[in-house]
N, C-alpha and C. Protein backbone atom coordinates (compact mmCIF):
# COMPACT_ATOMS: atom_id res chain seq x y z
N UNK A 1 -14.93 14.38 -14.08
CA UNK A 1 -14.68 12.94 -14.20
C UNK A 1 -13.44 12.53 -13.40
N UNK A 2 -12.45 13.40 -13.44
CA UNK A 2 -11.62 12.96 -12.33
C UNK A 2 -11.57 12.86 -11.17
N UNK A 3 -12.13 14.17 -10.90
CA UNK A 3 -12.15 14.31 -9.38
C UNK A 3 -12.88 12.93 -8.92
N UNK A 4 -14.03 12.80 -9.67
CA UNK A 4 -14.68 11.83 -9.45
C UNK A 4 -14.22 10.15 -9.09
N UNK A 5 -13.33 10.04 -9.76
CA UNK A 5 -12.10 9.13 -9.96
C UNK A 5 -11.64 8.77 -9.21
N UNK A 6 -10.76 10.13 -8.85
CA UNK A 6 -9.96 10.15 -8.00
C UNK A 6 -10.21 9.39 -6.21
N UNK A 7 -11.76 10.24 -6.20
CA UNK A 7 -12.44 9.65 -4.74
C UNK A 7 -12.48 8.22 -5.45
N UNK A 8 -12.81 7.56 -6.10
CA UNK A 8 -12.81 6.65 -5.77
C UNK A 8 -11.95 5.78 -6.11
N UNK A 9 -10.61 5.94 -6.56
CA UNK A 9 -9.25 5.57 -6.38
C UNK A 9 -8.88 5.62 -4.77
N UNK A 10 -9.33 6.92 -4.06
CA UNK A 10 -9.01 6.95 -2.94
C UNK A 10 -9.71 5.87 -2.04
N UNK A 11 -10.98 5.02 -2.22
CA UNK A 11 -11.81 4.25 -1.74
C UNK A 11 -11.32 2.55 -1.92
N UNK A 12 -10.76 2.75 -3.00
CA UNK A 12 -10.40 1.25 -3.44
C UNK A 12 -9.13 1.34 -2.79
N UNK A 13 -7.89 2.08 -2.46
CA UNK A 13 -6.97 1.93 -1.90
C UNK A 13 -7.03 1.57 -0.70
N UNK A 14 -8.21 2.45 -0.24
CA UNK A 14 -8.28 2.23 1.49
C UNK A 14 -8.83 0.86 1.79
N UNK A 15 -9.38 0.44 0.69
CA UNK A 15 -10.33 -1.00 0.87
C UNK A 15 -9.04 -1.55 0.84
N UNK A 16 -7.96 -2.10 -0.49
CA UNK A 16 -6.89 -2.89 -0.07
C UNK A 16 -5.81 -2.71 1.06
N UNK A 17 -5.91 -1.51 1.27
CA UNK A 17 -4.79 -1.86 2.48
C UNK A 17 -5.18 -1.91 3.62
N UNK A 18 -6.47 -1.70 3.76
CA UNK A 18 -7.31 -2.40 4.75
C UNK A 18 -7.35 -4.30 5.23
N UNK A 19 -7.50 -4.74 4.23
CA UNK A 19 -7.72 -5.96 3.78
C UNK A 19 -6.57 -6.14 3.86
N UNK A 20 -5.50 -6.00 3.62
CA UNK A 20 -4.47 -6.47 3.40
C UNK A 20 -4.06 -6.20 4.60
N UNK A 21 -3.81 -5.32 5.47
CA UNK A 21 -3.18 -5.09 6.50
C UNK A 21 -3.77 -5.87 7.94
N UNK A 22 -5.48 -5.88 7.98
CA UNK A 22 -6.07 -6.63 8.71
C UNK A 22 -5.85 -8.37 8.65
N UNK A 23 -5.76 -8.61 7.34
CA UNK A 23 -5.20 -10.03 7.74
C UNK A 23 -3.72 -10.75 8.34
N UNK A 24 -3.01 -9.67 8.47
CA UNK A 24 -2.11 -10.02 9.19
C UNK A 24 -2.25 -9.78 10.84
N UNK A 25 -3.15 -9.84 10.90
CA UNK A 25 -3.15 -9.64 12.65
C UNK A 25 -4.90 -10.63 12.99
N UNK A 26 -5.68 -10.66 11.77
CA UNK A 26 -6.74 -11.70 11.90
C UNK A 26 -7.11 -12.41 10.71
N UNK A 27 -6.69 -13.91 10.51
CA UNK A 27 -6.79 -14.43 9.27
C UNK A 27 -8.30 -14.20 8.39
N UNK A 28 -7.87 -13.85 7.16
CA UNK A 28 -9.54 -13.73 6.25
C UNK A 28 -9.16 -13.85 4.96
N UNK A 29 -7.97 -14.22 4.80
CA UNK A 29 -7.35 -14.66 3.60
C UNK A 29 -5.83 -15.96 3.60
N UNK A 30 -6.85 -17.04 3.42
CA UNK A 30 -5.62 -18.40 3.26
C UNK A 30 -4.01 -18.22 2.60
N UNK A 31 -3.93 -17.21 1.22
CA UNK A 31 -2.59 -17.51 1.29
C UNK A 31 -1.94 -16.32 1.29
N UNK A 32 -2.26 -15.52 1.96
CA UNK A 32 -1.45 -14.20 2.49
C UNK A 32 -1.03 -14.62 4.36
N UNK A 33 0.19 -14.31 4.46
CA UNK A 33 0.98 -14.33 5.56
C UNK A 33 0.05 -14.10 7.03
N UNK A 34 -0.27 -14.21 8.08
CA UNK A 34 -0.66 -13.87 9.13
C UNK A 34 -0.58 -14.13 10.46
N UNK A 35 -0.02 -13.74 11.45
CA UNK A 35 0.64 -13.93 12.78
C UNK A 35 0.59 -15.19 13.22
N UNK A 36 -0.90 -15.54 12.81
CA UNK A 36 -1.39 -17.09 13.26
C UNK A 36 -0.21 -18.26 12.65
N UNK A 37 -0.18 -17.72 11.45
CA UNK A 37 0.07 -18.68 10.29
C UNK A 37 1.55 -19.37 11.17
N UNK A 38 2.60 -18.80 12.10
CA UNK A 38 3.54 -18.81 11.96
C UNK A 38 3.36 -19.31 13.53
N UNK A 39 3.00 -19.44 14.23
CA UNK A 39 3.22 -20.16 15.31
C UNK A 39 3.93 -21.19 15.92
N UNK A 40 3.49 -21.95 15.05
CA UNK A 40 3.77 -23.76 15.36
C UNK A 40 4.56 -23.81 13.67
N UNK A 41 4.58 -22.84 12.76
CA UNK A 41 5.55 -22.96 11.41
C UNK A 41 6.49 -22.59 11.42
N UNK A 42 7.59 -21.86 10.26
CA UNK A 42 8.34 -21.76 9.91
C UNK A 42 7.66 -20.91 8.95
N UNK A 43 8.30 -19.63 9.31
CA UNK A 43 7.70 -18.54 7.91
C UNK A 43 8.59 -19.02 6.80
N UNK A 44 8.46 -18.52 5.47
CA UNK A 44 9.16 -19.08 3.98
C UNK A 44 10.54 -18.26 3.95
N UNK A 45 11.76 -19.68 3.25
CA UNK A 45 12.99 -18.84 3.20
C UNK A 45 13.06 -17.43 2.61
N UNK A 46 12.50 -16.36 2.63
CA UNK A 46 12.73 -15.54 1.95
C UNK A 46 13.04 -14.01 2.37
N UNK A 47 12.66 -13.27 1.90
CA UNK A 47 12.36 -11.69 2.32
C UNK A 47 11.38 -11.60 3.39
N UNK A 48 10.21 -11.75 2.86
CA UNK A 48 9.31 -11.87 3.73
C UNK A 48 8.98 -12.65 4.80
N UNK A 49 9.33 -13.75 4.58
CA UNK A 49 9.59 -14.50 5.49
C UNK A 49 10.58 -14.03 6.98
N UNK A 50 11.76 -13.57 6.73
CA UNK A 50 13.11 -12.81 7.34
C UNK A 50 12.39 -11.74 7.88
N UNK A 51 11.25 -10.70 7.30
CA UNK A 51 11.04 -9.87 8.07
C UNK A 51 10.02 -10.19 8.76
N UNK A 52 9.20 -11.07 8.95
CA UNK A 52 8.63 -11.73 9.59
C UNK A 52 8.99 -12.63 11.07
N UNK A 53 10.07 -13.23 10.95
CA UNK A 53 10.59 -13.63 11.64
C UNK A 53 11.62 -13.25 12.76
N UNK A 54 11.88 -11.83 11.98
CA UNK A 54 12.63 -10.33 12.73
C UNK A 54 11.40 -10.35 13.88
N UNK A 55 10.06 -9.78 13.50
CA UNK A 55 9.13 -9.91 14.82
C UNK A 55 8.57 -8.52 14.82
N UNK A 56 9.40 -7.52 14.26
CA UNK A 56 8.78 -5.99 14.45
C UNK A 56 8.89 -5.27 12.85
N UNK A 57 9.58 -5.40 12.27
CA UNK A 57 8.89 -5.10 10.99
C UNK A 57 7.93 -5.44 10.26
N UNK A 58 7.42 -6.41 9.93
CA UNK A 58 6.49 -6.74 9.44
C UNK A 58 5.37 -6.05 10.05
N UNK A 59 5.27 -6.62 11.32
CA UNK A 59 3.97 -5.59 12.40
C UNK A 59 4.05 -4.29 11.96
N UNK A 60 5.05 -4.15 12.01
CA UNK A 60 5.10 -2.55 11.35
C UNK A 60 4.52 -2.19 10.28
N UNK A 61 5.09 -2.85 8.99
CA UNK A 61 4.47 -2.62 7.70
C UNK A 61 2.68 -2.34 7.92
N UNK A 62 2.22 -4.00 7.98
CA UNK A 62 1.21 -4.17 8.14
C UNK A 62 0.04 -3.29 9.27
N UNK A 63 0.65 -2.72 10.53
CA UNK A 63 0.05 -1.58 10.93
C UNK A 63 -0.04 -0.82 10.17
N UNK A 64 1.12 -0.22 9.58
CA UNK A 64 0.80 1.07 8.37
C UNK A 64 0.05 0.90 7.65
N UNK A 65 -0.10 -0.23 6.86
CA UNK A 65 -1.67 -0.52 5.72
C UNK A 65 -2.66 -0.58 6.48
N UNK A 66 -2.92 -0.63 7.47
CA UNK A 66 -3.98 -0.98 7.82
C UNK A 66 -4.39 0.30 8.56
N UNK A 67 -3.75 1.25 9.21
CA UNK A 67 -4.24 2.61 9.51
C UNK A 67 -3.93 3.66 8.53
N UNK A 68 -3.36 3.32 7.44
CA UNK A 68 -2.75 4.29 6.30
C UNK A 68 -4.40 3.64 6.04
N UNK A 69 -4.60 2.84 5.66
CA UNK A 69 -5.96 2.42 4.81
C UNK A 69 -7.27 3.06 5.12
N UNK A 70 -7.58 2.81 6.73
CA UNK A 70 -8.50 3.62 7.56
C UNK A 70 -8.58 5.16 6.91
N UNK A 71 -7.53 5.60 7.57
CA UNK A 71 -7.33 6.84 7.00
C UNK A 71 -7.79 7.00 5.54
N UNK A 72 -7.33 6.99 4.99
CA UNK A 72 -8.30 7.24 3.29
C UNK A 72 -9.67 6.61 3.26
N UNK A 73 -10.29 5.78 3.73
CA UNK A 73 -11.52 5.44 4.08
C UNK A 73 -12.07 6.68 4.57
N UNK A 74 -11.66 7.06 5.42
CA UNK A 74 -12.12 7.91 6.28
C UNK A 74 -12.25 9.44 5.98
N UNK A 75 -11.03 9.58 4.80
CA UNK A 75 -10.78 10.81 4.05
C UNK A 75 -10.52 11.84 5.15
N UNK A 76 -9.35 11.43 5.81
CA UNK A 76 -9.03 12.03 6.66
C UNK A 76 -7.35 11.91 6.66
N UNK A 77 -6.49 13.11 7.20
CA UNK A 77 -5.30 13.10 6.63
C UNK A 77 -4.51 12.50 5.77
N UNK A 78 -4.99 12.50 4.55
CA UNK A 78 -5.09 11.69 3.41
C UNK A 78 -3.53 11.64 2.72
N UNK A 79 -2.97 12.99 2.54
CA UNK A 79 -1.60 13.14 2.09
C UNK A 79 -0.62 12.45 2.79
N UNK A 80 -0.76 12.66 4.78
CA UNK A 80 -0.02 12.08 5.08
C UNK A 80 0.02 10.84 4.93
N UNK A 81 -1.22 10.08 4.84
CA UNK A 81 -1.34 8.72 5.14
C UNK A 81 -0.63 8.44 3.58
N UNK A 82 -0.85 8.99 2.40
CA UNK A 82 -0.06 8.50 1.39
C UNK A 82 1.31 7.90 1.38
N UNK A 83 2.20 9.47 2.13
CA UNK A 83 3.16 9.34 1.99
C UNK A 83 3.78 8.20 2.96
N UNK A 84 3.02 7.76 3.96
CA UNK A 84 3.82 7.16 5.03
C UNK A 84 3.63 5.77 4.30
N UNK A 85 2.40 5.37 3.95
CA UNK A 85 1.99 4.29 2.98
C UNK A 85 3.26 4.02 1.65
N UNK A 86 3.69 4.77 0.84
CA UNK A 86 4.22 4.49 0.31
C UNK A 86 5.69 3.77 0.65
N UNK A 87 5.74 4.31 2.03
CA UNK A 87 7.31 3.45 2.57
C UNK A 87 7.10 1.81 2.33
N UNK A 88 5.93 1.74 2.38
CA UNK A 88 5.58 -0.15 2.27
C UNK A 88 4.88 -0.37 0.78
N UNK A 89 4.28 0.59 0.45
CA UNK A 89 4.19 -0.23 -1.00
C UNK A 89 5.11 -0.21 -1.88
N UNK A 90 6.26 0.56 -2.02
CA UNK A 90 7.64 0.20 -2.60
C UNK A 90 7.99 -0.42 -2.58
N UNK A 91 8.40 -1.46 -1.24
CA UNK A 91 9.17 -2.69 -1.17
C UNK A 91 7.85 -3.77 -1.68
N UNK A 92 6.46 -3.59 -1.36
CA UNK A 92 5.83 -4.74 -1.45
C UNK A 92 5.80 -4.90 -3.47
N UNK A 93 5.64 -3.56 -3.97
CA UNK A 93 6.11 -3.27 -5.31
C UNK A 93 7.06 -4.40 -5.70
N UNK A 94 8.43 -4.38 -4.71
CA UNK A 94 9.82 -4.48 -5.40
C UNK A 94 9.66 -6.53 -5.15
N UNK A 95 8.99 -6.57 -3.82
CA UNK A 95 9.35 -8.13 -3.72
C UNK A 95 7.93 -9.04 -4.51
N UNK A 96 6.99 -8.04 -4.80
CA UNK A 96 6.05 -8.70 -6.06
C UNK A 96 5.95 -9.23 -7.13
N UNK A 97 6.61 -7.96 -7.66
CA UNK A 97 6.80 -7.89 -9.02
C UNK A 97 8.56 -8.45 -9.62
N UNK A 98 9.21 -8.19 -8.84
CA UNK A 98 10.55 -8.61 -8.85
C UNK A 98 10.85 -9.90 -8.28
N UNK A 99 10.01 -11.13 -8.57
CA UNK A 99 10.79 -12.12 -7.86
C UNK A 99 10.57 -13.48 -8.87
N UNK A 100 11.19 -14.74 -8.52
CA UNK A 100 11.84 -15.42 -9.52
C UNK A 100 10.62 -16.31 -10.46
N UNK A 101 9.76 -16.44 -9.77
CA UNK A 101 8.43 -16.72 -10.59
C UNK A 101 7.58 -15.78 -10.68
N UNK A 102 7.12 -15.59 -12.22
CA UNK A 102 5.87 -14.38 -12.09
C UNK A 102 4.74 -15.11 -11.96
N UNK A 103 3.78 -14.53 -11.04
CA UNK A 103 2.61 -14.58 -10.87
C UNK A 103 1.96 -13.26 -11.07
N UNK A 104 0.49 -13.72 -11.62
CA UNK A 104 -0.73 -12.49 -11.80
C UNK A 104 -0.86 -11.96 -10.57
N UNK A 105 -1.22 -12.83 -10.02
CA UNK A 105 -1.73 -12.00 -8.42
C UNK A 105 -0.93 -10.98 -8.02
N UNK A 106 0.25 -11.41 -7.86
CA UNK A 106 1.32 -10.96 -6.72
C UNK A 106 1.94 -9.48 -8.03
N UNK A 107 1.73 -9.75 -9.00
CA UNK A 107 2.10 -8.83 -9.99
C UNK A 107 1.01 -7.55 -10.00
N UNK A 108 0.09 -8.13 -10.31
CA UNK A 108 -1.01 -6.48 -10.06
C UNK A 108 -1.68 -6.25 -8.50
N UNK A 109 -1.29 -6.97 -7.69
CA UNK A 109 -1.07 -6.46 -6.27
C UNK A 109 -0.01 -5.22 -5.88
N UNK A 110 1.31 -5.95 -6.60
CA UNK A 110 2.69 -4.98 -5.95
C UNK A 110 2.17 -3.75 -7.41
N UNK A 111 1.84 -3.39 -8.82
CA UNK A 111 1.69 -3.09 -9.90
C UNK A 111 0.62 -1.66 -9.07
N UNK A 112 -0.98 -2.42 -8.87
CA UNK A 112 -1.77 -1.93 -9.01
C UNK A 112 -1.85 -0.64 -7.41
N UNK A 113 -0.89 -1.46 -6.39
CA UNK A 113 -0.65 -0.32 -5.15
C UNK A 113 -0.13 0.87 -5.80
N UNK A 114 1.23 0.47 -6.27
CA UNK A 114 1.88 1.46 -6.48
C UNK A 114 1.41 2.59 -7.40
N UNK A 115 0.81 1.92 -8.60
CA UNK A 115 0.13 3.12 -9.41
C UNK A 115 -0.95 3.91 -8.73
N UNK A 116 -1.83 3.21 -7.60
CA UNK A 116 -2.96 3.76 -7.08
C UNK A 116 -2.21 4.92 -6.24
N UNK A 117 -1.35 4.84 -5.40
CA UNK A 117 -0.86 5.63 -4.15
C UNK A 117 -0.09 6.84 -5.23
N UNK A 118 0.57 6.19 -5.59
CA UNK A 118 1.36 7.76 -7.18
C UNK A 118 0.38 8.40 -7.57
N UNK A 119 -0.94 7.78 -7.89
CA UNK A 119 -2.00 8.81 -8.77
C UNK A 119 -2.46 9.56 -7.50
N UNK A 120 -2.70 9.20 -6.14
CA UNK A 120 -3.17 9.92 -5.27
C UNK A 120 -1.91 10.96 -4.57
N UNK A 121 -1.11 10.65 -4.71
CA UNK A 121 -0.14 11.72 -4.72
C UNK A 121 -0.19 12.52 -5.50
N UNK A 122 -0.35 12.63 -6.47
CA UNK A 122 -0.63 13.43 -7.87
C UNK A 122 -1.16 14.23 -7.33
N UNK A 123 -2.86 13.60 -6.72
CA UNK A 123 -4.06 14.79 -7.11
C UNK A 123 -3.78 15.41 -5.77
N UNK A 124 -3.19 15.23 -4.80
CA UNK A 124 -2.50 15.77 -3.32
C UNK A 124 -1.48 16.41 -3.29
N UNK A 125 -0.78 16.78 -4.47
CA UNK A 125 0.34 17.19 -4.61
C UNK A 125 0.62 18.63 -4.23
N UNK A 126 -0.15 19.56 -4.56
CA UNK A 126 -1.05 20.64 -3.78
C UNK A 126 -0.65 20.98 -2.08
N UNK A 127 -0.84 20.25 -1.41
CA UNK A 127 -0.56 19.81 -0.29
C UNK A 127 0.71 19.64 0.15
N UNK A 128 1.79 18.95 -0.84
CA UNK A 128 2.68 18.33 -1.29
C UNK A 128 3.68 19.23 -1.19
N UNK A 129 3.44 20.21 -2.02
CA UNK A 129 4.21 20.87 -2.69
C UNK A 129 5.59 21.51 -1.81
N UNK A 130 5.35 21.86 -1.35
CA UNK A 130 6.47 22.62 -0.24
C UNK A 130 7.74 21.35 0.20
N UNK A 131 7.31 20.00 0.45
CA UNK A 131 7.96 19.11 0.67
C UNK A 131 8.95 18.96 -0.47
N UNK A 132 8.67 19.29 -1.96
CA UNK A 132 9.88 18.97 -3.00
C UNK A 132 10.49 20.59 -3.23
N UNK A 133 11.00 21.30 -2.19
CA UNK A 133 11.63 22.62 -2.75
C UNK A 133 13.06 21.92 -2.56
N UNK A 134 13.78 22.11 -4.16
CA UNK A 134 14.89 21.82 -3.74
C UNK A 134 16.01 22.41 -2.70
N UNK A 135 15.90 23.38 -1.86
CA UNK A 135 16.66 24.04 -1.00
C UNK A 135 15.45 24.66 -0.05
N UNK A 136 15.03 23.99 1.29
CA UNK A 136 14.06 24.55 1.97
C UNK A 136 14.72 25.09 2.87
N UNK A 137 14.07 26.03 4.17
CA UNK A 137 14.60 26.30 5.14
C UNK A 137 13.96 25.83 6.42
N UNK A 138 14.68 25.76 7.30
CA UNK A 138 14.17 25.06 8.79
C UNK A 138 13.65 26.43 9.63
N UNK A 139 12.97 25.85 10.47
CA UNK A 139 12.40 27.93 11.37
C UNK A 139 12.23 27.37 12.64
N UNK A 140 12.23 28.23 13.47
CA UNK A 140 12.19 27.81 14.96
C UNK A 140 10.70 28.07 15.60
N UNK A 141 9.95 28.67 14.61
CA UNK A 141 8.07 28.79 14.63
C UNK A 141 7.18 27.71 13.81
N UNK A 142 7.67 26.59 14.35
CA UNK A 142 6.65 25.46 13.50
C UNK A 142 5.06 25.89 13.43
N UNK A 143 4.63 26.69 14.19
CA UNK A 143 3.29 26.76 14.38
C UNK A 143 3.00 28.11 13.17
N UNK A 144 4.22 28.40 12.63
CA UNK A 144 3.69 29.56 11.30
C UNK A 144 3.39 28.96 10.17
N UNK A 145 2.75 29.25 9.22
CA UNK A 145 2.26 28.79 8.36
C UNK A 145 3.28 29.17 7.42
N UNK A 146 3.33 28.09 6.33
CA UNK A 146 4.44 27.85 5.67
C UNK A 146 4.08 29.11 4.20
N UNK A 147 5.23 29.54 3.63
CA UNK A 147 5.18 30.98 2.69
C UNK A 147 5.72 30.06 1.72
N UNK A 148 6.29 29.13 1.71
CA UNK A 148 7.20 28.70 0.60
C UNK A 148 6.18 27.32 -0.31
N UNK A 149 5.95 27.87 -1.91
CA UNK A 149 5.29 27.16 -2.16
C UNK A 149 5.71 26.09 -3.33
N UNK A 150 6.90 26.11 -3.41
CA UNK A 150 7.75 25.63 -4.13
C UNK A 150 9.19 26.11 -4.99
N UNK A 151 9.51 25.52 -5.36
CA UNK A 151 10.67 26.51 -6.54
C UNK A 151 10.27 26.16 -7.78
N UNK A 152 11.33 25.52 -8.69
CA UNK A 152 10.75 25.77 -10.02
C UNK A 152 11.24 24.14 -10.41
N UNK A 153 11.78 23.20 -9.54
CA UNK A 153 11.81 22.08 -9.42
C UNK A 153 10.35 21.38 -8.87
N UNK A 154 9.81 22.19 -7.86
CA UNK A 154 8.19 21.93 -7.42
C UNK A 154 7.45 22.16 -8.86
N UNK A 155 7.37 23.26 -9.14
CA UNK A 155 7.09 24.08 -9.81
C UNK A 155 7.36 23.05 -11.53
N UNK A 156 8.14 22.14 -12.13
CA UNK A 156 8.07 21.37 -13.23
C UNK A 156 7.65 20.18 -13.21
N UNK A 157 8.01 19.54 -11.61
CA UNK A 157 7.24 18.04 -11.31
C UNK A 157 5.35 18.29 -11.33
N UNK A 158 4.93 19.32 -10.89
CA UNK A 158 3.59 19.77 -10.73
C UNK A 158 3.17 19.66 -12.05
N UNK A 159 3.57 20.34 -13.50
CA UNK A 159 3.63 20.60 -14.77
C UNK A 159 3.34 18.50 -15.20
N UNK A 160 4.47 18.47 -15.10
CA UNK A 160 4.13 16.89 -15.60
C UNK A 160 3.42 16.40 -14.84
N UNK A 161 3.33 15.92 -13.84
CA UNK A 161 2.41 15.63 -12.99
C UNK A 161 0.64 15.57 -13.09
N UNK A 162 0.31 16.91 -14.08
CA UNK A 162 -1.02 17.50 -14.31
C UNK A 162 -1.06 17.11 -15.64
N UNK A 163 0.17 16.40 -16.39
CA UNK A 163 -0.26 15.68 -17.37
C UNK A 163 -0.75 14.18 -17.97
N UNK A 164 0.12 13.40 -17.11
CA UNK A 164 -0.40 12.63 -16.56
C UNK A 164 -1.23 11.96 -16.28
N UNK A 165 -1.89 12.84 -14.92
CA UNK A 165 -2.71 12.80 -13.81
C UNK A 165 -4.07 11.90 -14.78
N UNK A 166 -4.67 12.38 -15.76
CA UNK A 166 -6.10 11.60 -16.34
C UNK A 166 -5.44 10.05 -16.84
N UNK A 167 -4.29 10.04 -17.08
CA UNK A 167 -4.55 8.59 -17.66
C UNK A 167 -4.13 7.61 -16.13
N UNK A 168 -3.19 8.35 -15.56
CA UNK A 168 -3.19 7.53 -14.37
C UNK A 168 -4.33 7.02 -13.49
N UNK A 169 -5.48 8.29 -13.58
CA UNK A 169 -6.52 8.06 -12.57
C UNK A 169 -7.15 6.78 -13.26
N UNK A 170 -7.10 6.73 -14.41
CA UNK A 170 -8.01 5.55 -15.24
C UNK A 170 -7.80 4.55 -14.61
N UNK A 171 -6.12 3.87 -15.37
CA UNK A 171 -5.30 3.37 -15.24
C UNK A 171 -5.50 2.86 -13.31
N UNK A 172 -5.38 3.63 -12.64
CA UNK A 172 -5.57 3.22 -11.16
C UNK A 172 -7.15 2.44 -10.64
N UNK A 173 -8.16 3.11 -11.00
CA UNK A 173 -9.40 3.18 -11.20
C UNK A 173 -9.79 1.37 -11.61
N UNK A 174 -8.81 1.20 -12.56
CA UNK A 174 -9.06 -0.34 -13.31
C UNK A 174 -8.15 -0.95 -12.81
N UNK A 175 -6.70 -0.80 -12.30
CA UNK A 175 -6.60 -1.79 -11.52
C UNK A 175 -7.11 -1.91 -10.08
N UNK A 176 -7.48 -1.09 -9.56
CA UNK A 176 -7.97 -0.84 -8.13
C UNK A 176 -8.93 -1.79 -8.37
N UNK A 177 -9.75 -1.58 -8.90
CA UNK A 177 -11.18 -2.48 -9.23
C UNK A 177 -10.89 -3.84 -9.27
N UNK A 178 -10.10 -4.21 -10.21
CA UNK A 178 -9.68 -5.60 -10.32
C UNK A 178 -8.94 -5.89 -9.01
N UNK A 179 -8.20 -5.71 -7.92
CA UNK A 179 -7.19 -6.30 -6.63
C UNK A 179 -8.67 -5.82 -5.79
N UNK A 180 -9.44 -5.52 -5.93
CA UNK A 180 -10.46 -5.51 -4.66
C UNK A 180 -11.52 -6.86 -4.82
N UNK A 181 -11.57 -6.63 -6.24
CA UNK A 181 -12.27 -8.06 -6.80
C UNK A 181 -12.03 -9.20 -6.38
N UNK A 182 -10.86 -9.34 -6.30
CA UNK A 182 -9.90 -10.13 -5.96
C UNK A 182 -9.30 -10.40 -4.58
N UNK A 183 -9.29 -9.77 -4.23
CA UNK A 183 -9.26 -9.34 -2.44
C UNK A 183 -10.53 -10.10 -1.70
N UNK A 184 -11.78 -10.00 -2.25
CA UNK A 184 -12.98 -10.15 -1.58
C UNK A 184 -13.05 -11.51 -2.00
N UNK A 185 -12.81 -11.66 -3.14
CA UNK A 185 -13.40 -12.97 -3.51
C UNK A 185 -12.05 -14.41 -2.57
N UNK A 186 -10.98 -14.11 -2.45
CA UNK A 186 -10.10 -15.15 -1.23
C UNK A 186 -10.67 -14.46 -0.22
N UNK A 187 -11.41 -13.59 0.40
CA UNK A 187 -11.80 -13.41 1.54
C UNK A 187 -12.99 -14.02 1.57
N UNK A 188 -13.75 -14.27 0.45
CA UNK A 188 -15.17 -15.21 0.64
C UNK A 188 -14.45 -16.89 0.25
N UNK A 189 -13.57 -17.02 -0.43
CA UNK A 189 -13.39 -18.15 -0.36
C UNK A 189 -12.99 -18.83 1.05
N UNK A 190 -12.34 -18.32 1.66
CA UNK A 190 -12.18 -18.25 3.43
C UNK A 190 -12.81 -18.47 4.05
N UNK A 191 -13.85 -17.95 4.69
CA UNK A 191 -15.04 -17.95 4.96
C UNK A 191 -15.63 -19.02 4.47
N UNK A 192 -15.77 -19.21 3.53
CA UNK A 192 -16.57 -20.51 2.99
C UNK A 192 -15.38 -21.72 3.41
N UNK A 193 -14.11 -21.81 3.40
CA UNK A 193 -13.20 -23.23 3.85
C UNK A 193 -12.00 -22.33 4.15
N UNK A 194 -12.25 -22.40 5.46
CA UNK A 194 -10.72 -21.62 5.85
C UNK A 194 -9.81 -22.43 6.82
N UNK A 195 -8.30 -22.57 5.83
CA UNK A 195 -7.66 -23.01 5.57
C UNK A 195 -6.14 -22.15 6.17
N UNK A 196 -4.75 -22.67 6.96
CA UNK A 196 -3.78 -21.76 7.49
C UNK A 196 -3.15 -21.63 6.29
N UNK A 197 -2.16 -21.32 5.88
CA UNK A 197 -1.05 -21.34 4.77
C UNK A 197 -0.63 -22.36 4.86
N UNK A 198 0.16 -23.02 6.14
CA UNK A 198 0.73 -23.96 5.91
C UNK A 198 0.11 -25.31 4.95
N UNK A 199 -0.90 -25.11 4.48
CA UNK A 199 -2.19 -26.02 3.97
C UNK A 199 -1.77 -25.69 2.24
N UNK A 200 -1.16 -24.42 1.88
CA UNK A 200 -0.94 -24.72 0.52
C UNK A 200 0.24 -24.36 0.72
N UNK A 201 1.13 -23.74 1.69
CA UNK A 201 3.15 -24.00 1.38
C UNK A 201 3.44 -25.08 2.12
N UNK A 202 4.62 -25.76 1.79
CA UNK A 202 5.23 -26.50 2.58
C UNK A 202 6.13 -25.35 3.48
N UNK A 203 5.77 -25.52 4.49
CA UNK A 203 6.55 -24.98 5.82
C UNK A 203 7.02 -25.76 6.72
N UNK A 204 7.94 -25.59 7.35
CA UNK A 204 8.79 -26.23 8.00
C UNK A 204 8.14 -26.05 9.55
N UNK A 205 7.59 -27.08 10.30
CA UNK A 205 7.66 -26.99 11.89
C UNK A 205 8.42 -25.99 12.41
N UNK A 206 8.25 -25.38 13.93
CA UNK A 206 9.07 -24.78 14.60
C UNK A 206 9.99 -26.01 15.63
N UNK A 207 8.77 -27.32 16.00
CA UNK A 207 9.34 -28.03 16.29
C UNK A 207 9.11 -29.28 16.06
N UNK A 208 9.50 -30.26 15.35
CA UNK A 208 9.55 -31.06 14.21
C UNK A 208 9.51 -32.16 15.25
């Protein structure tokens, strides 16, 4: 039942950060951010907005979801794509869920990434393992295969980790389900009346 799970924890992730990462470079969702959106606007005073307006982070982020996403679609270098993925769902975590009005959406969006990408780290951890030795060594034969399979710091995170692991997969499984639901359905609302952002924020001209 997990394993089982698990693939398809791994399927629903790749679907949102797919979706999520593709609309920033081709609109298919009205009130998520997208290159277009900002042309002739004024991205929003904020975080996101600021890295947006920087010009290369954001592109950045949003490349990473969107080939971190592929990748698990594809079930193909799956660990790495986790870990590199997680550099952006932390912050998207932190400016979701952490900001001065709560919203549902934006709450089990930043909520439901983060638990999904942790549970798939979990069941990858395997893979993993050598990366948390607390004292590793460097070698001048990258092409040898690695002997070191943890210490006993690897070796207790693994322990909890495997305990865990079933309620998280659930837990991921049901929110995954629900942000894809959700995902598709502003991507069909789109499609059916599509609409820039500036249409539900007030944004400011670039030139007024």
């Amino acid at each position: 039942m997990t394993e089982k799970l698990t693939a398809y924890v791994r399927i629903l992730l790749g679907l949102v950060y797919v979706i999520n990462g593709l609309n920033w470079f081709y609109k298919i969702i009205t009130p998520y951010p997208s290159s277009s959106d900002f042309v002739d606007y004024m991205p929003p005073p904020d975080v996101v907005g600021g890295m947006i307006e920087q010009g290369v982070l954001f592109q950045a982020a949003k490349a990473t979801e969107l080939i971190g996403g592929l990748l698990l679609l594809a079930n193909r270098f799956v660990p790495l794509s986790l870990v590199a993925s997680m550099a952006v769902t932390i912050p998207v975590f932190i400016v979701d869920v952490f900001r001065p009005e709560l919203k549902l959406r934006s709450t089990l969006m930043g909520t439901g990434s983060l638990v999904m990408n942790t549970t798939l780290l979990i069941a990858y951890y395997h893979h993993l393992r050598p990366m948390v030795n607390w004292k590793a060594q460097a070698t001048v034969e990258p092409a040898t295969r690695p002997l070191e399979q943890g210490d006993a710091v690897a070796e207790a995170l693994g322990n909890f980790s495997q305990k865990v692991q079933p309620v998280l997969t659930i837990l991921s499984a049901i929110l995954g389900t629900a942000m894809v639901i959700w995902l598709l359905t502003m991507v069909g609302q789109y499609i059916a009346d599509p609409k820039p952002i500036y249409e539900l924020y007030d944004l400011r001209p670039r030139n007024p």
